[in-house]
PDB file of N, CA and C in Angstrom:
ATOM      1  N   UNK A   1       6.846  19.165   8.508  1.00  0.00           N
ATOM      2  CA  UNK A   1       5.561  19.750   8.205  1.00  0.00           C
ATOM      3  C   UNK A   1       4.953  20.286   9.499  1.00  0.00           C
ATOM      4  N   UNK A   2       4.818  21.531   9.464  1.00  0.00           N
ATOM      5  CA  UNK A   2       3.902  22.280  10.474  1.00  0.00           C
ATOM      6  C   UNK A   2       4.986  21.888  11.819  1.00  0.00           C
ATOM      7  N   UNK A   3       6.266  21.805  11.420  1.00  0.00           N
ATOM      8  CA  UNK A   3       7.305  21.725  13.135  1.00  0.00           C
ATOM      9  C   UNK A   3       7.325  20.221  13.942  1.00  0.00           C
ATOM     10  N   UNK A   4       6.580  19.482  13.202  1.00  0.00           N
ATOM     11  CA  UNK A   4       6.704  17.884  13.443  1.00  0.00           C
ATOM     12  C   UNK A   4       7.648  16.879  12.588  1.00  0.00           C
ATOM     13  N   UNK A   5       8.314  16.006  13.178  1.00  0.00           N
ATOM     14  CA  UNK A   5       8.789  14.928  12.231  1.00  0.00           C
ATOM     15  C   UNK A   5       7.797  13.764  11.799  1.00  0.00           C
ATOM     16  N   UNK A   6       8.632  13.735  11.072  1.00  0.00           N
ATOM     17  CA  UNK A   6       7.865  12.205  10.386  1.00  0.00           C
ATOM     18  C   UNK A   6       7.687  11.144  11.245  1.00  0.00           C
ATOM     19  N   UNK A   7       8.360  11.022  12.378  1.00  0.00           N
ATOM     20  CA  UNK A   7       7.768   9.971  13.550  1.00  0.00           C
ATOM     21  C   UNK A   7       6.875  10.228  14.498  1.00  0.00           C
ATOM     22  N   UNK A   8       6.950  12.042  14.739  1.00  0.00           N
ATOM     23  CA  UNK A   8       5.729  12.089  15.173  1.00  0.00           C
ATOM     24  C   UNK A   8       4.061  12.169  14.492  1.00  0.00           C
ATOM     25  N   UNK A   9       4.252  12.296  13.245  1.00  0.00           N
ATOM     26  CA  UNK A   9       3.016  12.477  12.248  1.00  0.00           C
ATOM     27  C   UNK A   9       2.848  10.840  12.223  1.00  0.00           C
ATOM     28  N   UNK A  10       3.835  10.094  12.030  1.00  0.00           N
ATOM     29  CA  UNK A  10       3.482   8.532  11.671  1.00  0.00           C
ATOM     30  C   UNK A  10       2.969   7.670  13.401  1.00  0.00           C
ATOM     31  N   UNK A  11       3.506   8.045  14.489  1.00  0.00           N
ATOM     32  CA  UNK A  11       3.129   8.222  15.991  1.00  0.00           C
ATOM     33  C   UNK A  11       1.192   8.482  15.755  1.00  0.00           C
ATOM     34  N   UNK A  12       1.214   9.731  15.495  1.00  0.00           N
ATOM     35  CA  UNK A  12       0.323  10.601  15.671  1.00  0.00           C
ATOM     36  C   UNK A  12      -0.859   9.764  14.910  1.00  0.00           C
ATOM     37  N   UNK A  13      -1.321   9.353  13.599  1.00  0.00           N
ATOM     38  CA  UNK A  13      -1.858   8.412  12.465  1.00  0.00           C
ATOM     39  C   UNK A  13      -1.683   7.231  13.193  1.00  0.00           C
ATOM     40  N   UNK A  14      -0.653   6.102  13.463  1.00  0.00           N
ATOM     41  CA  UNK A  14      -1.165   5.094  13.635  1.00  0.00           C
ATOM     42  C   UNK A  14      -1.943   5.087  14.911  1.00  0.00           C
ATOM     43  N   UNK A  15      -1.598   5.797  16.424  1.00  0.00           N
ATOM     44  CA  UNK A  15      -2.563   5.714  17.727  1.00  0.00           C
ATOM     45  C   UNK A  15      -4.223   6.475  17.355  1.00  0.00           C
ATOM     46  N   UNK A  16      -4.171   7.627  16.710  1.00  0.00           N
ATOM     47  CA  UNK A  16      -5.963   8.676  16.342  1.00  0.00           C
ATOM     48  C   UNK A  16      -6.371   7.302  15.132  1.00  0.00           C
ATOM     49  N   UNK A  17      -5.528   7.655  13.734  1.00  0.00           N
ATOM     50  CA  UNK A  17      -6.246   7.344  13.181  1.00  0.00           C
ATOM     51  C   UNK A  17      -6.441   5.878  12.611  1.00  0.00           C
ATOM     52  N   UNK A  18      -6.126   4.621  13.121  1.00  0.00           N
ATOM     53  CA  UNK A  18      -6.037   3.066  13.300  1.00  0.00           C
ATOM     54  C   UNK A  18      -7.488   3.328  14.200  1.00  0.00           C
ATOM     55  N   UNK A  19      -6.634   3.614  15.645  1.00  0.00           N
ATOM     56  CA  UNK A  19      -8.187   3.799  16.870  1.00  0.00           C
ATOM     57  C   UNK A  19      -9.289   3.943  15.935  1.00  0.00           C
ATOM     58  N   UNK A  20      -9.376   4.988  15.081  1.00  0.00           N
ATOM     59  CA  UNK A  20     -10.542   5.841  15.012  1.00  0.00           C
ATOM     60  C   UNK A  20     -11.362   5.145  13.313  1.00  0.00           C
ATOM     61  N   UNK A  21     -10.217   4.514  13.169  1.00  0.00           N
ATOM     62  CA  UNK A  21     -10.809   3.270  12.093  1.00  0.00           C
ATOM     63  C   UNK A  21     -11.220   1.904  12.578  1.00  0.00           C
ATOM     64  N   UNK A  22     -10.734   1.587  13.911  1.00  0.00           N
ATOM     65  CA  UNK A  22     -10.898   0.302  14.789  1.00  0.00           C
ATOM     66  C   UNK A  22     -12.687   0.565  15.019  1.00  0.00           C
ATOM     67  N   UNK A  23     -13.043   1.918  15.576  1.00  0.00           N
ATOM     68  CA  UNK A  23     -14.335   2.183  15.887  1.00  0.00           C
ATOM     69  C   UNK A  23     -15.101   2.442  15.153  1.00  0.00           C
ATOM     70  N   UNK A  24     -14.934   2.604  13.618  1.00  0.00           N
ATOM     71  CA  UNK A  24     -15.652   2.520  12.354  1.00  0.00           C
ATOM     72  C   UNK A  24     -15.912   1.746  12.129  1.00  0.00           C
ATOM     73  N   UNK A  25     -14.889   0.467  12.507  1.00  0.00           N
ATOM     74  CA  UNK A  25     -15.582  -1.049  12.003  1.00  0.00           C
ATOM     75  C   UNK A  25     -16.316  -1.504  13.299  1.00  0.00           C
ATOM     76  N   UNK A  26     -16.065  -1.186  14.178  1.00  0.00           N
ATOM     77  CA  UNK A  26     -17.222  -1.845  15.302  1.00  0.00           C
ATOM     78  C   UNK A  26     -18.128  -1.464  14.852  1.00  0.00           C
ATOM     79  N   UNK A  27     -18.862   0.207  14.371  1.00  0.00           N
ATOM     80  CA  UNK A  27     -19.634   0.650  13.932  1.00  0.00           C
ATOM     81  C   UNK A  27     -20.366  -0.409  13.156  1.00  0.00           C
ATOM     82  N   UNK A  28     -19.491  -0.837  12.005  1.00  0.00           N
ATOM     83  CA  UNK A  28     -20.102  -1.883  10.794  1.00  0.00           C
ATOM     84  C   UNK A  28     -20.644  -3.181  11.260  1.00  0.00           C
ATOM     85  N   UNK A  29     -19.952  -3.668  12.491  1.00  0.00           N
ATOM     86  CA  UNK A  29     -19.947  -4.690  13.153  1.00  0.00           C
ATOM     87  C   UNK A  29     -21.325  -4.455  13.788  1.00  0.00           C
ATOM     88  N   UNK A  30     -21.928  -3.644  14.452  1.00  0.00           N
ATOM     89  CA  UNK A  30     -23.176  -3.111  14.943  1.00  0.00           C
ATOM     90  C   UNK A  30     -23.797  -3.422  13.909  1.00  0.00           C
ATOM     91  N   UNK A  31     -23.739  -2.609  12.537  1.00  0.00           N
ATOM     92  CA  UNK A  31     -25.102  -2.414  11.966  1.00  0.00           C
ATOM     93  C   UNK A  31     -25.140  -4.133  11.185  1.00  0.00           C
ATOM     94  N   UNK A  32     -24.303  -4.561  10.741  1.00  0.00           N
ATOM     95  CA  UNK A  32     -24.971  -6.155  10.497  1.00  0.00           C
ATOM     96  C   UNK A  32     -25.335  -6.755  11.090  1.00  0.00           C
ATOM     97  N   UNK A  33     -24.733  -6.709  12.779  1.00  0.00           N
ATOM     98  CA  UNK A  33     -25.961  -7.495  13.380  1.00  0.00           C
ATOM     99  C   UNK A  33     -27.230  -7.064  13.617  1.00  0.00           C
ATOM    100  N   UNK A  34     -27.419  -6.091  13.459  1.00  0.00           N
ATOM    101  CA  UNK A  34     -28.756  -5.337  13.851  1.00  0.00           C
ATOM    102  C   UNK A  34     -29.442  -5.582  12.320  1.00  0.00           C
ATOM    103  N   UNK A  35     -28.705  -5.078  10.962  1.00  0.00           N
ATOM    104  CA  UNK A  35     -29.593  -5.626  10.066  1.00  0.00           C
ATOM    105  C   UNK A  35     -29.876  -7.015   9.594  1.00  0.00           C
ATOM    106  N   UNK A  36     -29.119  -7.960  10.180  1.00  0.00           N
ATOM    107  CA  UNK A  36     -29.279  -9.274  10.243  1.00  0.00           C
ATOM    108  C   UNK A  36     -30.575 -10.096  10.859  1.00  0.00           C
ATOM    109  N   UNK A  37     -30.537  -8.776  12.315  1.00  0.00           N
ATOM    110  CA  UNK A  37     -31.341  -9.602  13.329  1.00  0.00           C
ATOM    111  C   UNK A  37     -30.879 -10.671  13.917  1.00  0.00           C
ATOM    112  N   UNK A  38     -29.454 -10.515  14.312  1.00  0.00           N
ATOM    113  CA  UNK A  38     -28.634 -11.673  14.811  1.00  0.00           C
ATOM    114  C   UNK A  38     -28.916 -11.914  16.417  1.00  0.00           C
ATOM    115  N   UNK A  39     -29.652 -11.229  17.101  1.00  0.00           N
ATOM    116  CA  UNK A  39     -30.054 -11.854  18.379  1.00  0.00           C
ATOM    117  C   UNK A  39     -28.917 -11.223  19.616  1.00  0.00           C
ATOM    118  N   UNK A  40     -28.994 -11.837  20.757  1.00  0.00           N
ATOM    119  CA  UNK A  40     -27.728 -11.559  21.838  1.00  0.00           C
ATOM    120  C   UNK A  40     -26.859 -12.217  21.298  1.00  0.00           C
ATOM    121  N   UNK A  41     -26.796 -13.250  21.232  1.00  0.00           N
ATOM    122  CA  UNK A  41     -25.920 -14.349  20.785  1.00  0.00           C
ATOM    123  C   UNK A  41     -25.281 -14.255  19.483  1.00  0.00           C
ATOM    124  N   UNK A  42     -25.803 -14.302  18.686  1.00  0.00           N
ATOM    125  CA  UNK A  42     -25.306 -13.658  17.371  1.00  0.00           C
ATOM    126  C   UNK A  42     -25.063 -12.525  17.459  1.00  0.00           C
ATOM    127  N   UNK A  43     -25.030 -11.682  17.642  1.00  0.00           N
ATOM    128  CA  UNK A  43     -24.241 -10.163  18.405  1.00  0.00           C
ATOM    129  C   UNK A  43     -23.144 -10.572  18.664  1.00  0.00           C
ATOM    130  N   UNK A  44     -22.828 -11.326  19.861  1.00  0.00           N
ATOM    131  CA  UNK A  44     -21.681 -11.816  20.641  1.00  0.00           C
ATOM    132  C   UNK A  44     -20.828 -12.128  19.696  1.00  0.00           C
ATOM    133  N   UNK A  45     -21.460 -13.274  19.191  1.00  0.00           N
ATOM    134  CA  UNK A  45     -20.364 -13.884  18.127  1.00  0.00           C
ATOM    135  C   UNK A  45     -20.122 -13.177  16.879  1.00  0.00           C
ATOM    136  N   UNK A  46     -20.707 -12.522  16.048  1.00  0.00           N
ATOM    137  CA  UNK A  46     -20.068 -11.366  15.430  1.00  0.00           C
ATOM    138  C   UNK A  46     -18.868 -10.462  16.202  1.00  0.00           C
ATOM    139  N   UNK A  47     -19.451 -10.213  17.200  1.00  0.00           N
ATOM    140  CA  UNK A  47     -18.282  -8.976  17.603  1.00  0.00           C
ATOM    141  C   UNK A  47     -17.095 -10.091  17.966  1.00  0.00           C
ATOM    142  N   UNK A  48     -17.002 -10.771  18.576  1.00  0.00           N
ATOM    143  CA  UNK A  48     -16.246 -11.680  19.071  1.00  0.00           C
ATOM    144  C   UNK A  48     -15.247 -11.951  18.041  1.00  0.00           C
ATOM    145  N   UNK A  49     -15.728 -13.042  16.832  1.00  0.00           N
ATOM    146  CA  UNK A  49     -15.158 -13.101  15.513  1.00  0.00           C
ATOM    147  C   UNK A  49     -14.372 -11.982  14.741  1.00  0.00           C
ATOM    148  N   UNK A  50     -15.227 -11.147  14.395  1.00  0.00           N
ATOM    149  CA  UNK A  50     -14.733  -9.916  13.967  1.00  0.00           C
ATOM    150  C   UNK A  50     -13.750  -9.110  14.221  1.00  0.00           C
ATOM    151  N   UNK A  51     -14.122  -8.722  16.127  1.00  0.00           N
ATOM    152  CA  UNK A  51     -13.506  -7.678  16.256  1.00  0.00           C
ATOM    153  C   UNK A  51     -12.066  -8.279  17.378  1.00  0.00           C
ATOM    154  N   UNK A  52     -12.088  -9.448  16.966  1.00  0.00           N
ATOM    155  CA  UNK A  52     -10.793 -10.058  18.348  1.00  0.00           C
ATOM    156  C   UNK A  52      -9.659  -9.755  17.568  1.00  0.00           C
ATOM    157  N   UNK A  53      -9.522  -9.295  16.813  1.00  0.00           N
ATOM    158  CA  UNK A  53      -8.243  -8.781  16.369  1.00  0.00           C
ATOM    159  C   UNK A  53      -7.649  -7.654  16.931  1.00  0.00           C
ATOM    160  N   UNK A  54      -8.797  -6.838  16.933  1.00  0.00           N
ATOM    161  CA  UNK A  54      -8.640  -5.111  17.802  1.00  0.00           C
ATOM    162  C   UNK A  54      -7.650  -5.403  18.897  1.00  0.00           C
ATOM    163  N   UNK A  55      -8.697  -6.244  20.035  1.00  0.00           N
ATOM    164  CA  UNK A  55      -7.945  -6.608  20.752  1.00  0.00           C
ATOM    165  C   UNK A  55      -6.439  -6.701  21.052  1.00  0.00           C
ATOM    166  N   UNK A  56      -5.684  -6.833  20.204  1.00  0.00           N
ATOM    167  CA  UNK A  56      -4.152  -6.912  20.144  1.00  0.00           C
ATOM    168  C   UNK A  56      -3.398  -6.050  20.028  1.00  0.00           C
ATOM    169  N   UNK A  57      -4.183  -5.126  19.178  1.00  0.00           N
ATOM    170  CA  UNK A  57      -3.484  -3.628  18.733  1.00  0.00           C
ATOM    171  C   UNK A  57      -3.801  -3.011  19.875  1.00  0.00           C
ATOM    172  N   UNK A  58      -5.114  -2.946  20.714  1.00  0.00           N
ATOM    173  CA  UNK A  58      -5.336  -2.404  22.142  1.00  0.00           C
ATOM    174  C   UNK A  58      -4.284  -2.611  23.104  1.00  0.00           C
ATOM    175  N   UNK A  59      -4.062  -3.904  23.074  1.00  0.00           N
ATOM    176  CA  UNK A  59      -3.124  -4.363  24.432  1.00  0.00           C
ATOM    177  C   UNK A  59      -1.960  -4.053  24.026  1.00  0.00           C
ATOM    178  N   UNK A  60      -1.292  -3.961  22.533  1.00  0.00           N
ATOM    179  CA  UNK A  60      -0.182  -3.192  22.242  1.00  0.00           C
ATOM    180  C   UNK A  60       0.211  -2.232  22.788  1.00  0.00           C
ATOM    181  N   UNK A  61      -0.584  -0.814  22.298  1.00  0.00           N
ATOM    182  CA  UNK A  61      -0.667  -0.019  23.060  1.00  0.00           C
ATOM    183  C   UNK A  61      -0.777   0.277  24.836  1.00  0.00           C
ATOM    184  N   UNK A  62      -1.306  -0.423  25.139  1.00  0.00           N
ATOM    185  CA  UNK A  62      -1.602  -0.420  26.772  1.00  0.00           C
ATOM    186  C   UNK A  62       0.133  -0.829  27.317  1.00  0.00           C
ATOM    187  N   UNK A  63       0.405  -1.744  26.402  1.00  0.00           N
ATOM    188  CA  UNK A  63       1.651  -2.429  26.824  1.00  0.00           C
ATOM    189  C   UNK A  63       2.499  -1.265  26.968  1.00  0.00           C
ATOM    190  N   UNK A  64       2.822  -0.792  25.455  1.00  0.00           N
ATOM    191  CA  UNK A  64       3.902   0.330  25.706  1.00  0.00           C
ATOM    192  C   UNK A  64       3.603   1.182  26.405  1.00  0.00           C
ATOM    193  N   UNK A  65       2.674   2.003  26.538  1.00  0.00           N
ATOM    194  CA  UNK A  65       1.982   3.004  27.502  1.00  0.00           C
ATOM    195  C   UNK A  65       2.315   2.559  28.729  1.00  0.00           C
ATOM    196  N   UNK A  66       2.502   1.610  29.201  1.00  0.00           N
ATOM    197  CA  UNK A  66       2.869   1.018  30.740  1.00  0.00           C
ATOM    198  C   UNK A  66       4.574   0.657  30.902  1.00  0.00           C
ATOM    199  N   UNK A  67       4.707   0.348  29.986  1.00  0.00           N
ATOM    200  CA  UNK A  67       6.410   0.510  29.983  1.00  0.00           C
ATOM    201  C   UNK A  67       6.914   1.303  29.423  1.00  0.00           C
ATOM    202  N   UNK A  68       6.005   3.043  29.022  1.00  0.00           N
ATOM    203  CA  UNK A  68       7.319   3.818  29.068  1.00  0.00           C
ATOM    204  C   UNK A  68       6.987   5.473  30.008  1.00  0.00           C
ATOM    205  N   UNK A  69       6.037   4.823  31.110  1.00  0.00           N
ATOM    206  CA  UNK A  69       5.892   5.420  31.924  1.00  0.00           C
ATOM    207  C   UNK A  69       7.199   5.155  32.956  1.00  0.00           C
TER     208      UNK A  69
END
């Protein structure tokens, strides 16, 4: 399709569009604590809870990005 393979379209989707869904849910992650009124602390620990998963798929990436330079 359009001169790409299927590993680069499936390449291409999981690094843009995962990322770009990772930052949609921080998004969500923002607005409950803010409509909560969860404080610094409750902030923290929302994002913390929530979003420590990201985390892994980040360092995934970083990983390979550094070993296939």
């Amino acid at each position: 399709m359009f001169g790409f393979t299927e590993e680069q379209i499936a390449g291409f989707g999981l690094t843009f569009g995962v990322g770009g869904f990772m930052l949609y849910m921080l998004f969500i992650i923002g607005q409950l604590a803010w409509e909560s009124k969860a404080g610094k602390f409750g902030t923290f620990v929302l994002f913390l809870g929530l979003a420590f998963g990201m985390v892994g798929f980040a360092a995934k990436f970083v990983i390979q990005w550094v070993l296939t330079r």
